[in-house]
C-alpha atoms as a PDB file:
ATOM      1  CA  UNK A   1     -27.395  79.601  46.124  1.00  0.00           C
ATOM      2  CA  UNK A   2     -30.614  78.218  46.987  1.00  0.00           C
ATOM      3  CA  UNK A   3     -32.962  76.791  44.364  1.00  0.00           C
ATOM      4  CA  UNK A   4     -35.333  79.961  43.059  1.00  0.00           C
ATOM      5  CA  UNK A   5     -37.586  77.120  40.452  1.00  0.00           C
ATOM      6  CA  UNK A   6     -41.099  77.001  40.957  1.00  0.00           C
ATOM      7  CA  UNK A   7     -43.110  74.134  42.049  1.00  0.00           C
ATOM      8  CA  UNK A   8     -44.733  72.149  39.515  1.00  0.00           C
ATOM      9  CA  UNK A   9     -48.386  72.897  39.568  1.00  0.00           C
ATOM     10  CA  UNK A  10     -49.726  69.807  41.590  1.00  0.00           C
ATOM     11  CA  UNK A  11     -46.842  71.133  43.883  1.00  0.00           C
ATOM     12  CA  UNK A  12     -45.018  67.677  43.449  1.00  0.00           C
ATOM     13  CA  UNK A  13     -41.540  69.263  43.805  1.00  0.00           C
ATOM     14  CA  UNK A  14     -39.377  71.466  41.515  1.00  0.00           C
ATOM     15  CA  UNK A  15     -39.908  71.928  38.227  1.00  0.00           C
ATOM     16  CA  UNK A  16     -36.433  71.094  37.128  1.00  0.00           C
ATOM     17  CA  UNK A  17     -33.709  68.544  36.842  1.00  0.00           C
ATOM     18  CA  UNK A  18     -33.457  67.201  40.180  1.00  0.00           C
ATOM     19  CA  UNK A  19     -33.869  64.134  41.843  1.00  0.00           C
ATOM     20  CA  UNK A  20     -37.227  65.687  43.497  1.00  0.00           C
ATOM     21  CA  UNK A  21     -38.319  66.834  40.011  1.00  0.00           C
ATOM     22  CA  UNK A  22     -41.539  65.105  39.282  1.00  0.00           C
ATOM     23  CA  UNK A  23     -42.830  63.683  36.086  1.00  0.00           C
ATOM     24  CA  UNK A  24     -45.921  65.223  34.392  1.00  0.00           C
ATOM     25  CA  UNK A  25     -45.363  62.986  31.164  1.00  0.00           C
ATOM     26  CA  UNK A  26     -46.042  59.538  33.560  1.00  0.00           C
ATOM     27  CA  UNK A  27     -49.443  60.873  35.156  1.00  0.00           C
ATOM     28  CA  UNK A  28     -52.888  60.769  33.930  1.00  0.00           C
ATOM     29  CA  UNK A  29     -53.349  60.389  30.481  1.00  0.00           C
ATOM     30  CA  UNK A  30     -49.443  60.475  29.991  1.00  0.00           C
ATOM     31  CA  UNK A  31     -49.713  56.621  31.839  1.00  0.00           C
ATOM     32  CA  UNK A  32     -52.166  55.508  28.805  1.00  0.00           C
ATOM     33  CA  UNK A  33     -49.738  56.263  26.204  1.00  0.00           C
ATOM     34  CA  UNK A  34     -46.708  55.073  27.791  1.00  0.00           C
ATOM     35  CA  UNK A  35     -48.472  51.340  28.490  1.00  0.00           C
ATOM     36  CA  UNK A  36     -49.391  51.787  24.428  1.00  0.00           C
ATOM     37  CA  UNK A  37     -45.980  52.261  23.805  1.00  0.00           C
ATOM     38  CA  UNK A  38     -44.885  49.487  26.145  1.00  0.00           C
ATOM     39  CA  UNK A  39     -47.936  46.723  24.122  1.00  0.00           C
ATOM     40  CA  UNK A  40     -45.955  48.597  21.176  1.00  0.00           C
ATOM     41  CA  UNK A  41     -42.333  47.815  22.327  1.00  0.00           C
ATOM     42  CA  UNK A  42     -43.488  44.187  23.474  1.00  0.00           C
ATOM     43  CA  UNK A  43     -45.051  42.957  20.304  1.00  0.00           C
ATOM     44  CA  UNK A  44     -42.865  44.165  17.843  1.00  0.00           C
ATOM     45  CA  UNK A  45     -39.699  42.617  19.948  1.00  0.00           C
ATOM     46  CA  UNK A  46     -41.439  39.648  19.578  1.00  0.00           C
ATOM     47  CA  UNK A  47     -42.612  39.800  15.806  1.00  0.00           C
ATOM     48  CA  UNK A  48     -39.127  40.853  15.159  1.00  0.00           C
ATOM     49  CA  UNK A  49     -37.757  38.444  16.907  1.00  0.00           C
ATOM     50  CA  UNK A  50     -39.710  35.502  15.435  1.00  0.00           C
ATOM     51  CA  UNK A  51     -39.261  36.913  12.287  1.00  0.00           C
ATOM     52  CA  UNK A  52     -35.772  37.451  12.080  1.00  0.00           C
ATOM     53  CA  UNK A  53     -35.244  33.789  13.759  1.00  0.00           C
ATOM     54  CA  UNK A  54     -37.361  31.901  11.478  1.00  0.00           C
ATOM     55  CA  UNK A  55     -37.813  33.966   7.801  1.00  0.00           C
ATOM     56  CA  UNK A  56     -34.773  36.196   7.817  1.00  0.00           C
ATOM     57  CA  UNK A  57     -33.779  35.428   4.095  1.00  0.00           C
ATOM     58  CA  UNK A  58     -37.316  35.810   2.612  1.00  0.00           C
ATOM     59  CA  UNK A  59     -37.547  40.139   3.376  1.00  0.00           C
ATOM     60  CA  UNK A  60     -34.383  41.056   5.681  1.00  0.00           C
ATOM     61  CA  UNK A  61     -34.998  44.171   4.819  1.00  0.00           C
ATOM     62  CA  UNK A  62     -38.817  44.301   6.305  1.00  0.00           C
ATOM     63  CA  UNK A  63     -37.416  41.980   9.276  1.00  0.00           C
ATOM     64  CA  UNK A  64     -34.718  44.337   9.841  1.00  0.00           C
ATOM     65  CA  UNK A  65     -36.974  47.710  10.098  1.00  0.00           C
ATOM     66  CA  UNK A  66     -39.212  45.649  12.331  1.00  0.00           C
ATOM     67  CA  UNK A  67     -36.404  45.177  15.093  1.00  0.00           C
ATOM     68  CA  UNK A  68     -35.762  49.285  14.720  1.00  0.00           C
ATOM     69  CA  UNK A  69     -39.292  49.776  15.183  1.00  0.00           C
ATOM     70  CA  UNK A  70     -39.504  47.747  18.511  1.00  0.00           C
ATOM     71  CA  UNK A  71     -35.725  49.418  19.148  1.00  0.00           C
ATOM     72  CA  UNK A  72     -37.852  52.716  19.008  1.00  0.00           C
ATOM     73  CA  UNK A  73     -40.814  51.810  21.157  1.00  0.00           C
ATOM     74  CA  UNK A  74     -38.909  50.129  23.875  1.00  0.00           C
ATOM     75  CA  UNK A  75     -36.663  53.800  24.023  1.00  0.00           C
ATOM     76  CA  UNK A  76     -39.688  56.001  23.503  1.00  0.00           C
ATOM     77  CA  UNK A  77     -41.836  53.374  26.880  1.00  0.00           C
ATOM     78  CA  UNK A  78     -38.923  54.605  29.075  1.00  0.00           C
ATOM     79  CA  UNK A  79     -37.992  58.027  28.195  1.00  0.00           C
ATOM     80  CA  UNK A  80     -41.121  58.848  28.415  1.00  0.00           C
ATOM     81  CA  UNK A  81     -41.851  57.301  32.295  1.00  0.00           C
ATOM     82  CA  UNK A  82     -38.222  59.058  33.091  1.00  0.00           C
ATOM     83  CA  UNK A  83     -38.521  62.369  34.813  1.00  0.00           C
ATOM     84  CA  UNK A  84     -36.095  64.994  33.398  1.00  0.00           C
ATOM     85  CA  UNK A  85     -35.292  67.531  30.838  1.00  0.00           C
ATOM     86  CA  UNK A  86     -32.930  64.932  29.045  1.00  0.00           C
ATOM     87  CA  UNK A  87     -35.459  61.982  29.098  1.00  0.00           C
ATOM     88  CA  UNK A  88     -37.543  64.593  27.714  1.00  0.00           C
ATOM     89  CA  UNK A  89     -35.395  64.992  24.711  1.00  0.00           C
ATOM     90  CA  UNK A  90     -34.975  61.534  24.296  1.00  0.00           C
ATOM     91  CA  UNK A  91     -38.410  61.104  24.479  1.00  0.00           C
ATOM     92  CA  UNK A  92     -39.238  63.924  21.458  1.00  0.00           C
ATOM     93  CA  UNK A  93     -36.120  62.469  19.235  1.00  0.00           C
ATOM     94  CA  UNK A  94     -37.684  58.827  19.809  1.00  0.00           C
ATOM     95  CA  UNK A  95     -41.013  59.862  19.136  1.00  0.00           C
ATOM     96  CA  UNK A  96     -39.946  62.118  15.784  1.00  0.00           C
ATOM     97  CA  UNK A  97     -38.009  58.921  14.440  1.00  0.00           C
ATOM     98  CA  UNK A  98     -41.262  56.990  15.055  1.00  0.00           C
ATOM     99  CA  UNK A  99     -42.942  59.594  13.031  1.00  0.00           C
ATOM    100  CA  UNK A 100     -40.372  59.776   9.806  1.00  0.00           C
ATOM    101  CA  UNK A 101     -40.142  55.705  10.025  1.00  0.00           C
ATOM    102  CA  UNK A 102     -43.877  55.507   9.946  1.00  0.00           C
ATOM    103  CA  UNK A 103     -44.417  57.870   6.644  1.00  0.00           C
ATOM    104  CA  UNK A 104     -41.165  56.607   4.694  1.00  0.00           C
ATOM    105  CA  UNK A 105     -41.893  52.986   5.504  1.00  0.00           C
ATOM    106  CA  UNK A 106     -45.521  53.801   4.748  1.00  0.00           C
ATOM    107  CA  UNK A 107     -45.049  55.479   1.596  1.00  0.00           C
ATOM    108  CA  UNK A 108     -42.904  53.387   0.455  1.00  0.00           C
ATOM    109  CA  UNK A 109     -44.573  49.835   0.977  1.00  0.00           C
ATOM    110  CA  UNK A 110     -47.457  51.685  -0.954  1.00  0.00           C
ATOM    111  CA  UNK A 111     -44.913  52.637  -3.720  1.00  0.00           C
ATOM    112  CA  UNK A 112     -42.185  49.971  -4.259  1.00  0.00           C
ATOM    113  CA  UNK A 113     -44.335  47.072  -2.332  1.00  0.00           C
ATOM    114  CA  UNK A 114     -41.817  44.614  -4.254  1.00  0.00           C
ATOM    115  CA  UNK A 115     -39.346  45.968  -1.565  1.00  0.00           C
ATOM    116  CA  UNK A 116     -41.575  44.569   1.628  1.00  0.00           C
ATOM    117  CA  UNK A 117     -42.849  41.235   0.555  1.00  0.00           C
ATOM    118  CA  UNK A 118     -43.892  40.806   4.076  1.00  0.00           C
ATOM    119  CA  UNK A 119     -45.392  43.684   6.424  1.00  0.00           C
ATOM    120  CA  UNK A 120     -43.580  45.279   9.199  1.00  0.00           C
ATOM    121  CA  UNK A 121     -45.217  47.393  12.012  1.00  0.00           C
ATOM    122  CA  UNK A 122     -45.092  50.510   9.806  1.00  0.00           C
ATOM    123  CA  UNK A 123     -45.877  49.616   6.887  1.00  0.00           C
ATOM    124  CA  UNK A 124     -48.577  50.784   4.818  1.00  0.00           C
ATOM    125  CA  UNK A 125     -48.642  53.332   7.711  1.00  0.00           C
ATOM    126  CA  UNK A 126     -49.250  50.683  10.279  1.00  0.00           C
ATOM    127  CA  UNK A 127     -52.263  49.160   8.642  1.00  0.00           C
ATOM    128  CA  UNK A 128     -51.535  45.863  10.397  1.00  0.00           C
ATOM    129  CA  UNK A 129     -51.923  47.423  13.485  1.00  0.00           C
ATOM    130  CA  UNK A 130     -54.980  49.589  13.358  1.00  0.00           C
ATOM    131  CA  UNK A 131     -53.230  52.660  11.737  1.00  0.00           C
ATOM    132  CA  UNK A 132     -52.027  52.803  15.652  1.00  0.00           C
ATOM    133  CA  UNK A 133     -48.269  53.204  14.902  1.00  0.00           C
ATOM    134  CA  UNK A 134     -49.046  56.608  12.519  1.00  0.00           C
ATOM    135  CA  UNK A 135     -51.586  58.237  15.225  1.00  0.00           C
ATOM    136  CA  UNK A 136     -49.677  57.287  18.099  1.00  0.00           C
ATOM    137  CA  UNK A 137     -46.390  59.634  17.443  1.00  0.00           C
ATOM    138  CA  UNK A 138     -48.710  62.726  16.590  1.00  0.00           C
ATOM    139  CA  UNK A 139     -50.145  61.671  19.972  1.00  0.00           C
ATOM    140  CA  UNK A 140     -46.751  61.610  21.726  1.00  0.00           C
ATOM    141  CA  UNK A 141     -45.707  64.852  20.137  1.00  0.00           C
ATOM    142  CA  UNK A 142     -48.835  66.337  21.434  1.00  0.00           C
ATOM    143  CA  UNK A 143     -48.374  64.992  25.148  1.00  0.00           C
ATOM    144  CA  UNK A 144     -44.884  65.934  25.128  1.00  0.00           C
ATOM    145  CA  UNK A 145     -45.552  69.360  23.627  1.00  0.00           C
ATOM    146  CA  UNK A 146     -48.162  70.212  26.523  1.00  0.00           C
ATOM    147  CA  UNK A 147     -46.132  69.123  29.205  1.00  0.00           C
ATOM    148  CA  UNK A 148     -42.557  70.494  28.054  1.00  0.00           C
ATOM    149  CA  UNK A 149     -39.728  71.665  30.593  1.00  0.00           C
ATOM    150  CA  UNK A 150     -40.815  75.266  31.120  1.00  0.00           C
ATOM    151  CA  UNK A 151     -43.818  75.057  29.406  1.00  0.00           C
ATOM    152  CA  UNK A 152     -47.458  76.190  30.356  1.00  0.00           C
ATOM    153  CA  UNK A 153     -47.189  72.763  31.867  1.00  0.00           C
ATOM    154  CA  UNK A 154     -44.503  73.745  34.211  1.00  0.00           C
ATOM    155  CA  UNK A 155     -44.917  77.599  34.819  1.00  0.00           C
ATOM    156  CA  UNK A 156     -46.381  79.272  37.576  1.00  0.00           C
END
């Protein structure tokens, strides 16, 4: 049966699965927030990294959530350049983990700050960083609810 999906509005191909499907999370201001999330995934590989190689014993546990942190960027950079409904969901679920790892590690460097001796990307709700890390996932919900498979972004 031939394929009966719409084109995607710039007419870029159908707006499904396929290999011909195109992309509207990678294009325009979709491009800006993935090379945020890539600075993201970069930097906190390589504070985790150097922190887990040279100060491991003094807060593991702040050393440890750092690495999941950059575990989550690096996941959320290429989900979200990958066209499809399925990088799509892996692009929400990394995005929503950001979000809870943000407010619990936030809230609770500001309430047991005995427990993170030393800082990780999230906490105090990414003070270290600008308060980048707690707007950017409301961002990346945003994007990715606006240009949803089958939403207004897709529908003709």
């Amino acid at each position: 049966m031939k394929d009966q999906r719409t084109a995607s509005p710039a007419g870029q191909g159908p707006a499904g699965d396929g290999p011909a499907a195109s992309n509207s999370r990678n294009t325009g201001p979709g491009r800006l927030l993935i090379a945020v999330y890539a600075v993201f995934a970069i930097s906190a590989s390589a504070r985790a990294g150097y922190q887990i190689l040279t100060k491991f014993p003094e807060a593991p546990l702040a050393y440890l959530l750092s690495a999941f942190a950059a575990l989550v960027y690096v996941v959320a950079t290429v989900s979200l350049a990958k066209a499809g409904s399925t990088w799509f969901k892996v692009s929400v679920a990394a995005v929503l983990v950001e979000l809870v790892g943000v407010l619990v590690v936030g809230a609770l460097s500001v309430f047991d700050p005995v427990a993170f001796p030393h800082e990780t990307v999230w906490s105090l709700f990414g003070r270290g960083y600008a308060f980048v890390p707690l707007v950017l996932p409301i961002l990346g919900l945003v994007w990715l609810y606006r240009r949803r498979p089958g939403g207004l972004a897709s529908a003709a």
